[in-house]
C-alpha atoms as a PDB file:
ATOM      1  CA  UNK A   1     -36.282  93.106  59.144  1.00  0.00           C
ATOM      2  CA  UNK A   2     -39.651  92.653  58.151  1.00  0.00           C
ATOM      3  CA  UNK A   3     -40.138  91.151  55.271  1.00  0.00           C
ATOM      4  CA  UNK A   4     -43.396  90.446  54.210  1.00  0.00           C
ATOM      5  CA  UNK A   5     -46.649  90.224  56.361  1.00  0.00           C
ATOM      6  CA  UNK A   6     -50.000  89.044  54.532  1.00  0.00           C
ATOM      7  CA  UNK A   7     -53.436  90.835  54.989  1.00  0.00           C
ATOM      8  CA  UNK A   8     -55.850  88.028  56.083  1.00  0.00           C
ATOM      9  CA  UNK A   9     -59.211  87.752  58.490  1.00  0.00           C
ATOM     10  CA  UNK A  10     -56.507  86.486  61.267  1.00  0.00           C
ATOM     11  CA  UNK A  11     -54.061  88.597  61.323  1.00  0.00           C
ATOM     12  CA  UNK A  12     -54.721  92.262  62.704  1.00  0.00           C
ATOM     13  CA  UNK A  13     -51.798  94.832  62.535  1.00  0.00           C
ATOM     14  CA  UNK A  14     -52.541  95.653  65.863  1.00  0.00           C
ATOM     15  CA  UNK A  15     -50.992  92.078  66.755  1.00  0.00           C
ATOM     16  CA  UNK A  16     -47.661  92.741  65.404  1.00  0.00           C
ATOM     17  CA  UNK A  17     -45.114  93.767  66.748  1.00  0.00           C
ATOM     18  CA  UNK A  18     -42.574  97.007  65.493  1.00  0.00           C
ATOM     19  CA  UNK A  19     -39.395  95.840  64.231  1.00  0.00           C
ATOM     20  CA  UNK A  20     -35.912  97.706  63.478  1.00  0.00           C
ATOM     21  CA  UNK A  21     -35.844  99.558  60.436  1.00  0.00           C
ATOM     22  CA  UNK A  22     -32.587  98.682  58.152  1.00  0.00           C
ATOM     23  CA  UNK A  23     -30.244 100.656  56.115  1.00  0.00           C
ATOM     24  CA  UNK A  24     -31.773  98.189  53.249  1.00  0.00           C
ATOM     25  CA  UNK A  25     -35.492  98.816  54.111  1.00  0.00           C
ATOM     26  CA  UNK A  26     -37.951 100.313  52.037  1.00  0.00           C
ATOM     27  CA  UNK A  27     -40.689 101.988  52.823  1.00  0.00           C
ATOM     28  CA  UNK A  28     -44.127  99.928  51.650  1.00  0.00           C
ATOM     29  CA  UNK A  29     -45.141 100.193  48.054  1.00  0.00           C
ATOM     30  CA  UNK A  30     -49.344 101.018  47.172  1.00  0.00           C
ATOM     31  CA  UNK A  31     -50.084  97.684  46.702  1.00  0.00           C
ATOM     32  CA  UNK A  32     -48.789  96.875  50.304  1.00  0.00           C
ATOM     33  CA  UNK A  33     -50.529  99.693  51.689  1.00  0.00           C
ATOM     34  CA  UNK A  34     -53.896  99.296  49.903  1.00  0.00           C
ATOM     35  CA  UNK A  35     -53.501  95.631  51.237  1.00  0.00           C
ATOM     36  CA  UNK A  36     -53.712  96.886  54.715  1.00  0.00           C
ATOM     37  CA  UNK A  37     -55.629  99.639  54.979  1.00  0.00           C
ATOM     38  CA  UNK A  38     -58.922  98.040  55.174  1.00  0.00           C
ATOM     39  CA  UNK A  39     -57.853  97.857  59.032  1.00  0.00           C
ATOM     40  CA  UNK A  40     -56.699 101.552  59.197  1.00  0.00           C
ATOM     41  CA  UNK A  41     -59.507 102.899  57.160  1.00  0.00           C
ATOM     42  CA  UNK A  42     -59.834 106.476  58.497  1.00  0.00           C
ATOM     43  CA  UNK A  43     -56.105 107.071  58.202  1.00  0.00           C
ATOM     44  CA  UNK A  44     -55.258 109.298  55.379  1.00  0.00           C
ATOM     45  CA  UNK A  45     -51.605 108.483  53.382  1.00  0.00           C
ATOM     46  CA  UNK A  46     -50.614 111.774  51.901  1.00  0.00           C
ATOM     47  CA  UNK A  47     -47.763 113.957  51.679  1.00  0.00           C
ATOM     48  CA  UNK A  48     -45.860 115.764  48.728  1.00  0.00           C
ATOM     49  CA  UNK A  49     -42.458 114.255  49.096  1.00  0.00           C
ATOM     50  CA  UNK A  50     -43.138 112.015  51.741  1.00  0.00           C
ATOM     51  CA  UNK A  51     -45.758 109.863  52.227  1.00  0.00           C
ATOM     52  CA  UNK A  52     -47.276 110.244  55.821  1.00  0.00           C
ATOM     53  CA  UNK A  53     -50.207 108.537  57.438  1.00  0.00           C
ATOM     54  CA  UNK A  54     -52.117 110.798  60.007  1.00  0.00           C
ATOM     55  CA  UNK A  55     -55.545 110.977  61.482  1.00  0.00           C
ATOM     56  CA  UNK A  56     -57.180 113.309  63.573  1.00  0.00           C
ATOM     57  CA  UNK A  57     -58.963 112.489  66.827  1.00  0.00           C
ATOM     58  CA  UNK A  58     -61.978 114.268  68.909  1.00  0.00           C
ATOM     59  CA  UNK A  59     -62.058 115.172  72.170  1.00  0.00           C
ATOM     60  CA  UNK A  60     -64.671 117.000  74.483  1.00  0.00           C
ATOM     61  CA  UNK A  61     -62.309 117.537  76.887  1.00  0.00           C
ATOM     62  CA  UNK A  62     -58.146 118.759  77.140  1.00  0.00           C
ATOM     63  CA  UNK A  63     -57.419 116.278  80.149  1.00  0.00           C
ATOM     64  CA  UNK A  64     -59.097 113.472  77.428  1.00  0.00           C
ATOM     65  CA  UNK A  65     -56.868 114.511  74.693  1.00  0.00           C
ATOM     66  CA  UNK A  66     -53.659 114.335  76.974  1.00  0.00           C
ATOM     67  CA  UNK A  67     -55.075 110.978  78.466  1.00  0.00           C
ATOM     68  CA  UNK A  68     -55.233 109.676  74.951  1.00  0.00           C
ATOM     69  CA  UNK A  69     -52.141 111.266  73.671  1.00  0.00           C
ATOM     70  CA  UNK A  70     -49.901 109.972  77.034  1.00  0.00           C
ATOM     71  CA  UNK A  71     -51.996 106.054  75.732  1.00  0.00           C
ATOM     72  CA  UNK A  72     -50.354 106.517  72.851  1.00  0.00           C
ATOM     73  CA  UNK A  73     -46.586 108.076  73.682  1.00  0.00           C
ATOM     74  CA  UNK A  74     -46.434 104.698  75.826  1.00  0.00           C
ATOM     75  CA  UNK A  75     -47.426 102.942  73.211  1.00  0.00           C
ATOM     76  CA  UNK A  76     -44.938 103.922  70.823  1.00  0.00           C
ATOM     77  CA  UNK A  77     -42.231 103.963  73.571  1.00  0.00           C
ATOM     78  CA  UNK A  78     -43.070 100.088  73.867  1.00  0.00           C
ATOM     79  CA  UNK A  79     -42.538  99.906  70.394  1.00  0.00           C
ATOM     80  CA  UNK A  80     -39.505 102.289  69.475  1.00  0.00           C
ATOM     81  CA  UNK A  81     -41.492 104.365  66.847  1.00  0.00           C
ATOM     82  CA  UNK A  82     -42.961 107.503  67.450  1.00  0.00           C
ATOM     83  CA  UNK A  83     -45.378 109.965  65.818  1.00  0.00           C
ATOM     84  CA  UNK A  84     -45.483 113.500  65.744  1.00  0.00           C
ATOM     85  CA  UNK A  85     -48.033 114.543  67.613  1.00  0.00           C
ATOM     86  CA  UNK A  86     -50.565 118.103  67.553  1.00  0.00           C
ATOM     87  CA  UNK A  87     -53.308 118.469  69.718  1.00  0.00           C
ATOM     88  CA  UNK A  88     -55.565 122.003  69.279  1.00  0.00           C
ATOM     89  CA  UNK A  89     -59.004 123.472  70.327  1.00  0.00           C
ATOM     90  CA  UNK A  90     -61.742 123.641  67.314  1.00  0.00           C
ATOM     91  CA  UNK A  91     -65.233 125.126  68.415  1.00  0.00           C
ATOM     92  CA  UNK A  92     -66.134 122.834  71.665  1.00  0.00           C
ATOM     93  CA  UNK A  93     -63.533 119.819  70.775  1.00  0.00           C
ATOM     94  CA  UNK A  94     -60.004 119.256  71.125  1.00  0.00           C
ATOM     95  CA  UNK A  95     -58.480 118.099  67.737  1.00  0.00           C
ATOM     96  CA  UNK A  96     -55.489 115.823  68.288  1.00  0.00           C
ATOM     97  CA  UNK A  97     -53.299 115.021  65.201  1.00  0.00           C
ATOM     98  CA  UNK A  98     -51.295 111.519  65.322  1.00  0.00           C
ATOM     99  CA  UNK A  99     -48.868 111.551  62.060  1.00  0.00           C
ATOM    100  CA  UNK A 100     -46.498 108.178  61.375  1.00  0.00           C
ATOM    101  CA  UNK A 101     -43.986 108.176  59.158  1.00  0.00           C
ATOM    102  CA  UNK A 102     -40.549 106.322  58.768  1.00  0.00           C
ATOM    103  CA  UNK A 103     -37.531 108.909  58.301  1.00  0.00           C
ATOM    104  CA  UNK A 104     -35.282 105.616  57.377  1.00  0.00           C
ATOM    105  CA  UNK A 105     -37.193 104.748  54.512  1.00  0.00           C
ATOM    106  CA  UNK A 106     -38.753 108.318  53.682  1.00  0.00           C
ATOM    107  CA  UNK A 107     -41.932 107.508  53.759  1.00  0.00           C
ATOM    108  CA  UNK A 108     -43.971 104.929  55.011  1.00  0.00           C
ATOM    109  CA  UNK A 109     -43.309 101.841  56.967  1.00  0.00           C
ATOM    110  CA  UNK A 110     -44.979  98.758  58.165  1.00  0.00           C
ATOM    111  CA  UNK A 111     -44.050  99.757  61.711  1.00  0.00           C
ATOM    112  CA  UNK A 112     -46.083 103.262  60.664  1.00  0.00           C
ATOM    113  CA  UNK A 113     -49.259 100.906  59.861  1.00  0.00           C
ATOM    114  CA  UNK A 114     -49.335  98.374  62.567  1.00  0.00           C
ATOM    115  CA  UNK A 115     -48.804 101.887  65.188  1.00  0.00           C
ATOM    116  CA  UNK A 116     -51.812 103.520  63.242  1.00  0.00           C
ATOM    117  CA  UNK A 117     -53.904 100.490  63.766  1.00  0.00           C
ATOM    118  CA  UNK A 118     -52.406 100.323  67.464  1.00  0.00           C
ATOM    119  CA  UNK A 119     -53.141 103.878  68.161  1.00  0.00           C
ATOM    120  CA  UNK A 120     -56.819 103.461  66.780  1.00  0.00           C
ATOM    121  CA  UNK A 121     -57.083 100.487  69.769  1.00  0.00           C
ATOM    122  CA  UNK A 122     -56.139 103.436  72.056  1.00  0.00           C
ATOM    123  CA  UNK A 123     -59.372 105.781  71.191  1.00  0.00           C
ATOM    124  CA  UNK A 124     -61.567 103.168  71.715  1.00  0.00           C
END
């Protein structure tokens, strides 16, 4: 279970590695999150009754969006934890929409943030 992880210059959540969520876990607190998201900036954590992070990515193609979208579905099969996924056509671009959130812990997980900052390594 993860425990703790601490926000320095040499750590990057991209580096870390998912881990199973427990019957015990939590999801992170504000301070946690507000720790970390210096590294996720353009993620947005919202949600009513539970907290989500989700971004949305531009495409100028479909076939880019799906190669992106199939970067990150291997991605998250790697790690175990998967997003919900939307992609849709706006004007000339294709809008994907990548959404993590933790079901176990209703809400939001360090496994959600170190995916977001994995999935943002993807776009690049």
């Amino acid at each position: 279970m993860i425990t703790m992880y601490n926000a320095s210059a040499e750590q990057y959540l991209d580096e870390f590695t998912c881990e199973d969520i427990g019957l015990n876990s939590l999801a992170v607190d504000d301070t946690l999150l507000n720790m970390w998201r210096f590294q996720i900036p353009q993620w947005k954590a919202h949600g009513y009754k539970v907290k989500q992070l989700e971004r949305i990515f531009e495409f100028t193609s479909y076939m880019n969006a799906l190669e992106f979208i199939n970067s990150v579905a291997l991605l998250a099969d790697v790690e175990q934890h998967h997003p919900t996924i939307q992609i849709g056509k706006f004007k000339l671009s294709y809008l994907v929409t990548i959404t993590w959130f933790t079901p176990d812990v209703n809400g939001i997980s360090m496994n959600d943030l170190i995916m977001a900052a994995k999935t943002d390594c993807a776009y690049i």
